[in-house]
N, C-alpha and C. Protein backbone atom coordinates (compact mmCIF):
# COMPACT_ATOMS: atom_id res chain seq x y z
N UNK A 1 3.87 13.99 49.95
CA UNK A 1 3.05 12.82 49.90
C UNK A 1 3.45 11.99 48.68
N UNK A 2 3.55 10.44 48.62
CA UNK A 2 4.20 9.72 47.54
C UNK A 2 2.53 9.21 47.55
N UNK A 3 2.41 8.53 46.20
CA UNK A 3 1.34 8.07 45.66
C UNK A 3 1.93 6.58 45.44
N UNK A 4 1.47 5.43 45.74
CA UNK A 4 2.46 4.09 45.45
C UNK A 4 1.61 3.35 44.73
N UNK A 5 2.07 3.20 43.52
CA UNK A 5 1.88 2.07 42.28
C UNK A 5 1.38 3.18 40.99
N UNK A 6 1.52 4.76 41.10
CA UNK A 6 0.92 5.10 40.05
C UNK A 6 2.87 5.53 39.18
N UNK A 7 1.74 5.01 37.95
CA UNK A 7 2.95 5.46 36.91
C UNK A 7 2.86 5.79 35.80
N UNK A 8 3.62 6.76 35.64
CA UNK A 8 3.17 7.52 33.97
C UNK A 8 3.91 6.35 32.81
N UNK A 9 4.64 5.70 33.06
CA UNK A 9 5.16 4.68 31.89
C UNK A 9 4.22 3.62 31.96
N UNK A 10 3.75 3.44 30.54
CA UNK A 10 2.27 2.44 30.90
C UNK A 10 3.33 1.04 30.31
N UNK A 11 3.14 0.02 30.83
CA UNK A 11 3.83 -1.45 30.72
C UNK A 11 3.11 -1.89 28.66
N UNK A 12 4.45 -2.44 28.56
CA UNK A 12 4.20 -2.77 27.09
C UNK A 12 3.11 -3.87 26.72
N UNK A 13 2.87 -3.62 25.74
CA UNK A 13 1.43 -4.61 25.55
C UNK A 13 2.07 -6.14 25.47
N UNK A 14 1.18 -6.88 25.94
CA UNK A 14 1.61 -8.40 26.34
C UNK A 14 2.32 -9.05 24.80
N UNK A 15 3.38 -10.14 24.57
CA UNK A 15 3.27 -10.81 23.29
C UNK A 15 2.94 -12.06 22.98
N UNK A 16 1.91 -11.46 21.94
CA UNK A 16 0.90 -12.63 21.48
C UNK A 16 1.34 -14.04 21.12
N UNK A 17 3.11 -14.00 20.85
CA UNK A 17 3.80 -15.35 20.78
C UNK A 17 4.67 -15.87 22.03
N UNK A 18 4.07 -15.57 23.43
CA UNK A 18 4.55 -15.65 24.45
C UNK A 18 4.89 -17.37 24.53
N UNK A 19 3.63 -17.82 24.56
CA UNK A 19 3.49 -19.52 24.88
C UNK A 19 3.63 -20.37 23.99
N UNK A 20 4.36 -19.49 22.47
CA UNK A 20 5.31 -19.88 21.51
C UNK A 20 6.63 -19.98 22.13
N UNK A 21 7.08 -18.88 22.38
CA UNK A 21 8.24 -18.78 22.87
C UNK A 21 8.91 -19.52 24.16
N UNK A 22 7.86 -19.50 24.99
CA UNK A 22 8.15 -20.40 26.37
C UNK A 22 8.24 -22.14 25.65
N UNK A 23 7.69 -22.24 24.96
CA UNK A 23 7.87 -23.44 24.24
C UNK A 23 8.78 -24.34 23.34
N UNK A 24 9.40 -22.76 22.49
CA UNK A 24 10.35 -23.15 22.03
C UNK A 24 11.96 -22.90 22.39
N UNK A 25 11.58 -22.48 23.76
CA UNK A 25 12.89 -22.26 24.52
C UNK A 25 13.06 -23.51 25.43
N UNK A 26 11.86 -24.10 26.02
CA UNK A 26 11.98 -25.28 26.51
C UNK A 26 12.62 -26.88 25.46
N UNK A 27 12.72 -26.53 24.52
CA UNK A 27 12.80 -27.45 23.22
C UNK A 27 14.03 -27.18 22.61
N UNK A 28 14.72 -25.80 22.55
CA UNK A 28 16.20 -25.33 21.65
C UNK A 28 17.11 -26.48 22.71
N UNK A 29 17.97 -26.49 21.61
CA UNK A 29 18.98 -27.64 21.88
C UNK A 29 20.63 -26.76 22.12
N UNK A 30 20.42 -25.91 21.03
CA UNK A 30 21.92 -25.17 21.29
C UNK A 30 21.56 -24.14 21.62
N UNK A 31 23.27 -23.50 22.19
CA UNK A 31 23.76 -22.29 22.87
C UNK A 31 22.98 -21.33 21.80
N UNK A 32 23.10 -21.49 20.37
CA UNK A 32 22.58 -20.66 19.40
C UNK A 32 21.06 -20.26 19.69
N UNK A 33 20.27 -21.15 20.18
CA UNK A 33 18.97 -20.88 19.85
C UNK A 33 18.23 -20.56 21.06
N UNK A 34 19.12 -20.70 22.43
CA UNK A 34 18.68 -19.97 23.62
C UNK A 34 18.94 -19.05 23.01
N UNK A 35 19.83 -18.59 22.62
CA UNK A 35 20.55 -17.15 22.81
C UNK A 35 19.69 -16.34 21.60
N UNK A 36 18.86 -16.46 20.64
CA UNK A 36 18.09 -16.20 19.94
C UNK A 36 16.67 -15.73 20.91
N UNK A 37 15.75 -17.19 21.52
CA UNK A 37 14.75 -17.14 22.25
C UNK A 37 14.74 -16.29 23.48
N UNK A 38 15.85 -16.38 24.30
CA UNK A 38 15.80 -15.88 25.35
C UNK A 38 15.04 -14.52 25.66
N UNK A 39 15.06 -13.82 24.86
CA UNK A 39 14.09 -12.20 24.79
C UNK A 39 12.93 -12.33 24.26
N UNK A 40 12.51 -13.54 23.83
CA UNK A 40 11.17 -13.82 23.33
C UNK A 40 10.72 -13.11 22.06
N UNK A 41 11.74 -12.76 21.85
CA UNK A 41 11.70 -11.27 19.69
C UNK A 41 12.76 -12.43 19.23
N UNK A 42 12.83 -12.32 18.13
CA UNK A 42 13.32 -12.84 16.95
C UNK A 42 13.33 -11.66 15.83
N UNK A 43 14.90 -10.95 16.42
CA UNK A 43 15.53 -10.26 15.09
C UNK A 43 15.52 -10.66 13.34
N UNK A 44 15.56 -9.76 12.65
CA UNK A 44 15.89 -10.17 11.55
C UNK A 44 17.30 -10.70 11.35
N UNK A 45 18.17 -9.92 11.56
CA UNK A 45 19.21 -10.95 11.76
C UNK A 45 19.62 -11.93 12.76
N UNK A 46 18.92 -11.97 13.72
CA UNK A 46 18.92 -13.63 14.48
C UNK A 46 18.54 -14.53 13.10
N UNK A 47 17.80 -14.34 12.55
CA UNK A 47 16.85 -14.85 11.60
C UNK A 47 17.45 -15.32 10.68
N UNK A 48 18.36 -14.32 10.23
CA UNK A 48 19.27 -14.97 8.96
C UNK A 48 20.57 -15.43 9.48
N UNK A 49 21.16 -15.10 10.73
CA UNK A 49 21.73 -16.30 11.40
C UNK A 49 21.69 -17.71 10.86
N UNK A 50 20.23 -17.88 11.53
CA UNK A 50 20.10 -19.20 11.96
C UNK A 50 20.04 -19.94 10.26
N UNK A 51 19.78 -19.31 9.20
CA UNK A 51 19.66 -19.46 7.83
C UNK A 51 20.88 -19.84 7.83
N UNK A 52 22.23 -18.97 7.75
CA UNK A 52 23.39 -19.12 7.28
C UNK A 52 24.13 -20.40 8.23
N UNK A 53 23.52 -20.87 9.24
CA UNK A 53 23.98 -21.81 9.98
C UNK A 53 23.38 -23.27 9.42
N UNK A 54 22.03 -23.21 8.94
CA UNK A 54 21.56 -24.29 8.39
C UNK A 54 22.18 -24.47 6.92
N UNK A 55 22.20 -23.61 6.31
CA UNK A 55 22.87 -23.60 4.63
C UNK A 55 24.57 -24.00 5.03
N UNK A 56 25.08 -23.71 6.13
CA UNK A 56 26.81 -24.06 5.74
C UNK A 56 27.09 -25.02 6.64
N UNK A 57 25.85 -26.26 7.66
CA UNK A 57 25.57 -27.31 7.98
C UNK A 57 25.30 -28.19 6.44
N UNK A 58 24.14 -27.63 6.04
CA UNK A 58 23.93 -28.47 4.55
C UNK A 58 25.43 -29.00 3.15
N UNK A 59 26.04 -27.74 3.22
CA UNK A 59 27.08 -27.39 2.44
C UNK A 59 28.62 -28.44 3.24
N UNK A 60 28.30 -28.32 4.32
CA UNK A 60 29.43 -28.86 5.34
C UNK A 60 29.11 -30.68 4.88
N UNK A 61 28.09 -30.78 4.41
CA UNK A 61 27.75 -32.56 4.56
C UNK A 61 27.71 -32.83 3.10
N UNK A 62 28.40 -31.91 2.21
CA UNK A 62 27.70 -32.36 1.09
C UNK A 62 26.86 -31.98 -0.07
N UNK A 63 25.95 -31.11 0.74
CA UNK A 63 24.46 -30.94 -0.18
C UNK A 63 24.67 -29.28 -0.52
N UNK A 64 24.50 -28.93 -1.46
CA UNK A 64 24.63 -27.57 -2.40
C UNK A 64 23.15 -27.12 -1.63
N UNK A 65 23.29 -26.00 -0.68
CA UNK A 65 22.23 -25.64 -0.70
C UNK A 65 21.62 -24.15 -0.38
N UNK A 66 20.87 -23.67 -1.00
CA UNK A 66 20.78 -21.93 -1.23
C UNK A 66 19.32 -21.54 -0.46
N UNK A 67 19.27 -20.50 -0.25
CA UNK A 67 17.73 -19.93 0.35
C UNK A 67 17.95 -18.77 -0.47
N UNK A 68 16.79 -18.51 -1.05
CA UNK A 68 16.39 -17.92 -2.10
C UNK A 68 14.96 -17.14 -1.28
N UNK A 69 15.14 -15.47 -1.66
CA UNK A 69 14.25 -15.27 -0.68
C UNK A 69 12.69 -15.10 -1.12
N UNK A 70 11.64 -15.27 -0.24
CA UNK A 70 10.41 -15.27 -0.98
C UNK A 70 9.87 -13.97 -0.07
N UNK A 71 8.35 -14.13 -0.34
CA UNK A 71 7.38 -13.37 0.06
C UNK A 71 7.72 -12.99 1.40
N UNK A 72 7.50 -11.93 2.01
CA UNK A 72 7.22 -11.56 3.50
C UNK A 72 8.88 -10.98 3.76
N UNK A 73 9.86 -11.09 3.36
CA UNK A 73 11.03 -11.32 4.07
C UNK A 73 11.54 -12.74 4.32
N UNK A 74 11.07 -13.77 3.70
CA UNK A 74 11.49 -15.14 4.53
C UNK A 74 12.45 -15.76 3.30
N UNK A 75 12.20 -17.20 4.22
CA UNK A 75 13.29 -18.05 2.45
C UNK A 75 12.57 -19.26 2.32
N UNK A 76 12.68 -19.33 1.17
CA UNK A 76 12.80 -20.43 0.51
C UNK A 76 14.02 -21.54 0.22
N UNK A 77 14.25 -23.02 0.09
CA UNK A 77 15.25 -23.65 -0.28
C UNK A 77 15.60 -24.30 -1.40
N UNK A 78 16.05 -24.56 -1.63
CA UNK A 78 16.63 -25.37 -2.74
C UNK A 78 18.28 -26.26 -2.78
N UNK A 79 17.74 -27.66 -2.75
CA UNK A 79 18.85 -28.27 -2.81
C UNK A 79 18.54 -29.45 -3.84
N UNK A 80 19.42 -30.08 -4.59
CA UNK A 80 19.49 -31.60 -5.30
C UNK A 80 18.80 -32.64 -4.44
N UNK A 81 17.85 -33.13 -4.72
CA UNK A 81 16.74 -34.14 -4.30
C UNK A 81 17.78 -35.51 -4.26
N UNK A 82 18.20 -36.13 -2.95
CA UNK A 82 19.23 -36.90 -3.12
C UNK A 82 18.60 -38.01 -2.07
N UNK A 83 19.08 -39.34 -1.81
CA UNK A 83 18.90 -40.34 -1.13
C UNK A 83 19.77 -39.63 0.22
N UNK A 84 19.47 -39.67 1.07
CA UNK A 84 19.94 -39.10 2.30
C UNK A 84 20.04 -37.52 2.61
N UNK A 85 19.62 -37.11 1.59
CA UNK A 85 19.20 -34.94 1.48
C UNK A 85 18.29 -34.96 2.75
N UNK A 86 17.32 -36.12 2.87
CA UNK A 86 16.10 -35.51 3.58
C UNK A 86 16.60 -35.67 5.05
N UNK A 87 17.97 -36.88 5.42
CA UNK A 87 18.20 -37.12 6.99
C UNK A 87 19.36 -35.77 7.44
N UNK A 88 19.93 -35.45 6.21
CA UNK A 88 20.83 -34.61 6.31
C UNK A 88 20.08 -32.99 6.69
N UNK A 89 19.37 -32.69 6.08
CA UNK A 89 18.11 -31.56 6.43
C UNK A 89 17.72 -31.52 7.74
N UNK A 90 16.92 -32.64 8.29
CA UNK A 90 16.65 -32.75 9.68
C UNK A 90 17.61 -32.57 11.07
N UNK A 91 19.39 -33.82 10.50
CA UNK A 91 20.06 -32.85 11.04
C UNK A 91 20.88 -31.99 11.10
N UNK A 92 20.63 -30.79 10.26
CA UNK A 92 20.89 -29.84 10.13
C UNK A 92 19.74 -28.17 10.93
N UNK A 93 18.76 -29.05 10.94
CA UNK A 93 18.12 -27.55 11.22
C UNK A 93 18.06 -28.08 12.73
N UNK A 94 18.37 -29.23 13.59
CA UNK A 94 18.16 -29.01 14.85
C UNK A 94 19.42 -28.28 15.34
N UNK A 95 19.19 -27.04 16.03
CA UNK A 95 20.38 -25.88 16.38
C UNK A 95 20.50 -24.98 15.73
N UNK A 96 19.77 -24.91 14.69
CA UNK A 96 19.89 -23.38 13.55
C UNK A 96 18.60 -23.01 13.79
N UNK A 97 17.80 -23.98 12.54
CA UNK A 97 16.05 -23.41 12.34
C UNK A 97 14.98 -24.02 12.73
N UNK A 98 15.51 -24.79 13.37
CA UNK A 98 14.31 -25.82 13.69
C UNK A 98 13.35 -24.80 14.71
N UNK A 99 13.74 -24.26 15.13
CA UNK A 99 12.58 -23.60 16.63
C UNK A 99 12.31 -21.64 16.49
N UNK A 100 13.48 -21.96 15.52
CA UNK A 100 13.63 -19.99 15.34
C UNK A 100 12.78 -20.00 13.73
N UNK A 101 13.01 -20.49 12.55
CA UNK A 101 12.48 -20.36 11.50
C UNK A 101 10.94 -20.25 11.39
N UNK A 102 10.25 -21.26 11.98
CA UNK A 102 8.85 -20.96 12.14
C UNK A 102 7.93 -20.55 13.04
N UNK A 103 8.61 -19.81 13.66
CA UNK A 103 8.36 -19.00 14.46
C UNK A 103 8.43 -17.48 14.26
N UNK A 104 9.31 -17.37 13.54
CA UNK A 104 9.94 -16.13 13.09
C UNK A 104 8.66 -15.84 11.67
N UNK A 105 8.79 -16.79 10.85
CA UNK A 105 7.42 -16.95 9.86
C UNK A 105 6.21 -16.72 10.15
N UNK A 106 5.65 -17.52 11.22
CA UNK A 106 4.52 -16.79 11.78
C UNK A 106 4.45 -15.44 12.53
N UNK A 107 5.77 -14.89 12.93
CA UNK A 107 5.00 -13.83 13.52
C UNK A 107 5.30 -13.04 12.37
N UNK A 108 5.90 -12.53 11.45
CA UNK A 108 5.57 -12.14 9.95
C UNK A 108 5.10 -11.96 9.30
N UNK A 109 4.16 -13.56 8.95
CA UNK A 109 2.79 -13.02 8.38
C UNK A 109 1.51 -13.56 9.03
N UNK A 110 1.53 -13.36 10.29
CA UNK A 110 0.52 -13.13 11.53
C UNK A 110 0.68 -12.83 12.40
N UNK A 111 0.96 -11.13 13.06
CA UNK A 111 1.91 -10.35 13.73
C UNK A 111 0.87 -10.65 14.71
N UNK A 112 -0.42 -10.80 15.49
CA UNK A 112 -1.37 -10.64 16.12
C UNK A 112 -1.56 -12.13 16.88
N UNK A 113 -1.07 -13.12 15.87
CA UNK A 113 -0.68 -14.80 16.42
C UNK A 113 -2.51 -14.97 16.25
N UNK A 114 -3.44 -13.99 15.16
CA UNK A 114 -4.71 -14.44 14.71
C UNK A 114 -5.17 -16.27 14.80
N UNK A 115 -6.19 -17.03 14.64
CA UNK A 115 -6.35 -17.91 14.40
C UNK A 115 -6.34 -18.13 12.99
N UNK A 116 -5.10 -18.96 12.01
CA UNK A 116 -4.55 -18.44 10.52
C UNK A 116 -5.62 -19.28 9.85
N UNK A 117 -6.90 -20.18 10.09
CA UNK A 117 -8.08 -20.36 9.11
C UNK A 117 -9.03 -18.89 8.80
N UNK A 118 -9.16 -18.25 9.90
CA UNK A 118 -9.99 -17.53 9.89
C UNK A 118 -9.12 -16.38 9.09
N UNK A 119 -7.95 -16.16 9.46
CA UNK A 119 -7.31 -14.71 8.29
C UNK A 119 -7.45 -15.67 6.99
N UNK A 120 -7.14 -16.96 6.54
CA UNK A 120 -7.18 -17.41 5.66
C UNK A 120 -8.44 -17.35 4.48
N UNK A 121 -9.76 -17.51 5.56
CA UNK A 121 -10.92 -17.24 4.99
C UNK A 121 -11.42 -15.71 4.53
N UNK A 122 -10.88 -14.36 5.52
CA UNK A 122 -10.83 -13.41 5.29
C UNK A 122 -10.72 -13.09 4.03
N UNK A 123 -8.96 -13.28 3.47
CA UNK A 123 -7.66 -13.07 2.91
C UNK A 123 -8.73 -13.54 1.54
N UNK A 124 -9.41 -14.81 1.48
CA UNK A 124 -10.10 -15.20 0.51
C UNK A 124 -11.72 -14.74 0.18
N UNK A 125 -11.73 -13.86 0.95
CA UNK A 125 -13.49 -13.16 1.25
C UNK A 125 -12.95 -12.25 0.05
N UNK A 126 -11.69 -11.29 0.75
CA UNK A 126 -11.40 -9.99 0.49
C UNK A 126 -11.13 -9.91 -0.98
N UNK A 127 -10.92 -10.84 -1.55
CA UNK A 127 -10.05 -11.19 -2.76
C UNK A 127 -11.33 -11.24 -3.69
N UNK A 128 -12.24 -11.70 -3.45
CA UNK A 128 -13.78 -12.57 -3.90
C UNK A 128 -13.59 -13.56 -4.38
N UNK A 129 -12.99 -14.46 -3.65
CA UNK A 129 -12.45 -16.03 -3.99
C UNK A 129 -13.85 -16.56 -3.27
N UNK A 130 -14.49 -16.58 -2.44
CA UNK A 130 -15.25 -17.59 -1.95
C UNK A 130 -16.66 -16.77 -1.71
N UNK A 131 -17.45 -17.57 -2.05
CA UNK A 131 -19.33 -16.87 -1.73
C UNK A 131 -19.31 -16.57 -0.25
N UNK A 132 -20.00 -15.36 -0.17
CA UNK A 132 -20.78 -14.70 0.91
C UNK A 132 -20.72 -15.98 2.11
N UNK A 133 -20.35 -15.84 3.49
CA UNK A 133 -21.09 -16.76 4.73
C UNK A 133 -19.65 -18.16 4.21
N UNK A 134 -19.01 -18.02 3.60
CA UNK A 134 -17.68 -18.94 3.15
C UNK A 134 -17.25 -19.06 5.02
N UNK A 135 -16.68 -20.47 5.41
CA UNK A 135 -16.58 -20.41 6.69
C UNK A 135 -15.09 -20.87 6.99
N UNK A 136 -14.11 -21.24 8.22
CA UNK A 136 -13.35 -21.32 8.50
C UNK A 136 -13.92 -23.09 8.26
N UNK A 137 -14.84 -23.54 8.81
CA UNK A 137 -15.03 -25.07 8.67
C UNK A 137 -15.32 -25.37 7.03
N UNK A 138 -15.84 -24.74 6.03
CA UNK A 138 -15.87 -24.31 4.59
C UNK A 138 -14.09 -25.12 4.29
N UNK A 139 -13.74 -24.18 4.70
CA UNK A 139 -12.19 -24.11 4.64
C UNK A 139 -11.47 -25.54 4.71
N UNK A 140 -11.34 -25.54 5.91
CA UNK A 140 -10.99 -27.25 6.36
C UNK A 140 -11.52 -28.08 5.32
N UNK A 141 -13.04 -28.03 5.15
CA UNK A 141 -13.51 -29.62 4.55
C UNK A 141 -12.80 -29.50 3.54
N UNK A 142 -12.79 -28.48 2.58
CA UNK A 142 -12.20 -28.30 0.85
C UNK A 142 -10.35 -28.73 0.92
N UNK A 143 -9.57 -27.81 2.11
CA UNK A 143 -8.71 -28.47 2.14
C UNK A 143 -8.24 -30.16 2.27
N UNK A 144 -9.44 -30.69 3.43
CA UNK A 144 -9.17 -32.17 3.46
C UNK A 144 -9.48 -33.04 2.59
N UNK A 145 -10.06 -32.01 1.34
CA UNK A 145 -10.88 -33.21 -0.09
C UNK A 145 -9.50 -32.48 -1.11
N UNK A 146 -8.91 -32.64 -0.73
CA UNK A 146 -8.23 -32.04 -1.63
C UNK A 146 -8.78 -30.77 -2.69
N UNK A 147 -9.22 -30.08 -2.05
CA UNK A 147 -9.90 -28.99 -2.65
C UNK A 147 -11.03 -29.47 -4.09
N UNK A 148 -11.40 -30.51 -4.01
CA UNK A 148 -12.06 -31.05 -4.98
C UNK A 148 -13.31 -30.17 -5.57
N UNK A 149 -14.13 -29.46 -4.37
CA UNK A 149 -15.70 -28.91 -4.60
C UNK A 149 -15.18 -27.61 -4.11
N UNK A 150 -13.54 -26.92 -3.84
CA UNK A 150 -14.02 -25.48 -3.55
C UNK A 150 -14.25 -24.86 -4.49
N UNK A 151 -14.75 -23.72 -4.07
CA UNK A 151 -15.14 -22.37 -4.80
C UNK A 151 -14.07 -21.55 -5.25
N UNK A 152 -13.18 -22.19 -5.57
CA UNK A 152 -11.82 -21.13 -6.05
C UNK A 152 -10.57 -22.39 -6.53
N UNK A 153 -9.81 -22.06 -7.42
CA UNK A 153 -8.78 -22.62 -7.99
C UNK A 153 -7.38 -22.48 -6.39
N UNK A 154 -7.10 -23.92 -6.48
CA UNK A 154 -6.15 -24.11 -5.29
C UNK A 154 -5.14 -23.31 -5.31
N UNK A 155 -4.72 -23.87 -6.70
CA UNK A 155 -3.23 -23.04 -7.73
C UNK A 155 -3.34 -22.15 -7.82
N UNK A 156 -4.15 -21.02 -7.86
CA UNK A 156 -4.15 -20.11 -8.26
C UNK A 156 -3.10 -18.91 -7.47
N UNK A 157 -2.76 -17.74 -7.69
CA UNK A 157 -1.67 -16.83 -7.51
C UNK A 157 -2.55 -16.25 -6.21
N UNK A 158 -3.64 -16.22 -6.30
CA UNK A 158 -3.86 -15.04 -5.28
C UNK A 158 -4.24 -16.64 -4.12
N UNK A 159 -4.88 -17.19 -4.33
CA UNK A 159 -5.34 -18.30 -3.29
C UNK A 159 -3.95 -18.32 -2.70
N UNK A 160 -2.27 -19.25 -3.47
CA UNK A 160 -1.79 -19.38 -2.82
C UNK A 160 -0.97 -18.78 -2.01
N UNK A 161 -1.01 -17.40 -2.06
CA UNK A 161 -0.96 -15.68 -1.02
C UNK A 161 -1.84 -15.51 -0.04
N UNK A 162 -3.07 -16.11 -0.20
CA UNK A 162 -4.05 -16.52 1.35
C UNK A 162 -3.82 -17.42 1.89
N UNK A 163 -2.78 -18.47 1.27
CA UNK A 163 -2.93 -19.81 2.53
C UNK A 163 -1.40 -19.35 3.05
N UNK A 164 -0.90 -18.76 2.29
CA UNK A 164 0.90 -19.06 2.84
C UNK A 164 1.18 -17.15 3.94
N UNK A 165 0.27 -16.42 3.58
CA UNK A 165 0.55 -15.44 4.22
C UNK A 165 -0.68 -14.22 4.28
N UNK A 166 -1.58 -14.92 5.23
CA UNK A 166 -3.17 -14.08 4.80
C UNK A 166 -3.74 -12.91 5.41
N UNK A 167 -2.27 -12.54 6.34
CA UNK A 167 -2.68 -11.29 7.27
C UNK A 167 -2.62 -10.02 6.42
């Protein structure tokens, strides 16, 4: 007797950056960045790929430019602040980082694809940056006043570790 549809391999849990991914595969421009999206994961080295493709685009036009790595695994940039740096940047990351870099960032430091006010407000509960009942709309208004009336220093080291990576 066969039993039909039972199976001991249970199907992998769904990914939470699915309708990221369908999105930014509809949008990649080069062979490079299908070929990145297409599995819907973003390797670490896809990742620094697409880095070393934007830095020796930058370097190829001109502009001295380094990624220096920060928090999480990711990068940071640095180039000479120049009259045409900023058109040269733009095109440079369409085909490297434009669709893989922040994408790859968020699922990093929000592996769950959370709603990032609410880890944000957490991240700042947990810390005791903000009074008791502190809200995700809390959040917003202080950011849109330029943090004028929050309850915590903007600058500060640990605040800016809750806004840039609060999972």
């Amino acid at each position: 007797m066969t039993l039909a549809g039972c199976s001991s391999a249970e199907s992998p849990p769904p990914n939470p950056f699915e309708a990221e991914f369908e999105r930014a595969k509809r949008q990649a421009s080069s062979e490079f960045e299908h070929a990145v999206l297409e599995d819907s994961t973003i390797s670490r080295a896809e990742y620094q790929e697409s880095i070393d493709r934007f830095l020796r685009c930058m370097n190829d036009n001109g502009i001295e430019a380094t990624a220096l790595p920060a928090r999480n695994g990711t990068f940071t940039y640095r180039w000479p602040k120049a009259q045409g740096n900023d058109d040269t940047e733009s095109k440079c990351r369409v085909g490297t980082t434009m669709h893989i870099e922040p994408l790859y960032i968020e699922i990093v430091v929000n592996p769950k694809n959370e709603d990032r006010f609410e880890l944000m407000v957490r991240c700042l509960a947990r810390e005791s940056l903000v009074p008791p009942g502190y809200t995700t709309d809390d959040l917003q208004k202080d950011m849109s006043s330029g943090y004028a009336n929050a309850p915590f220093d903007h600058n500060s080291t640990k605040v800016m570790d809750c806004m840039s990576g609060p999972a």
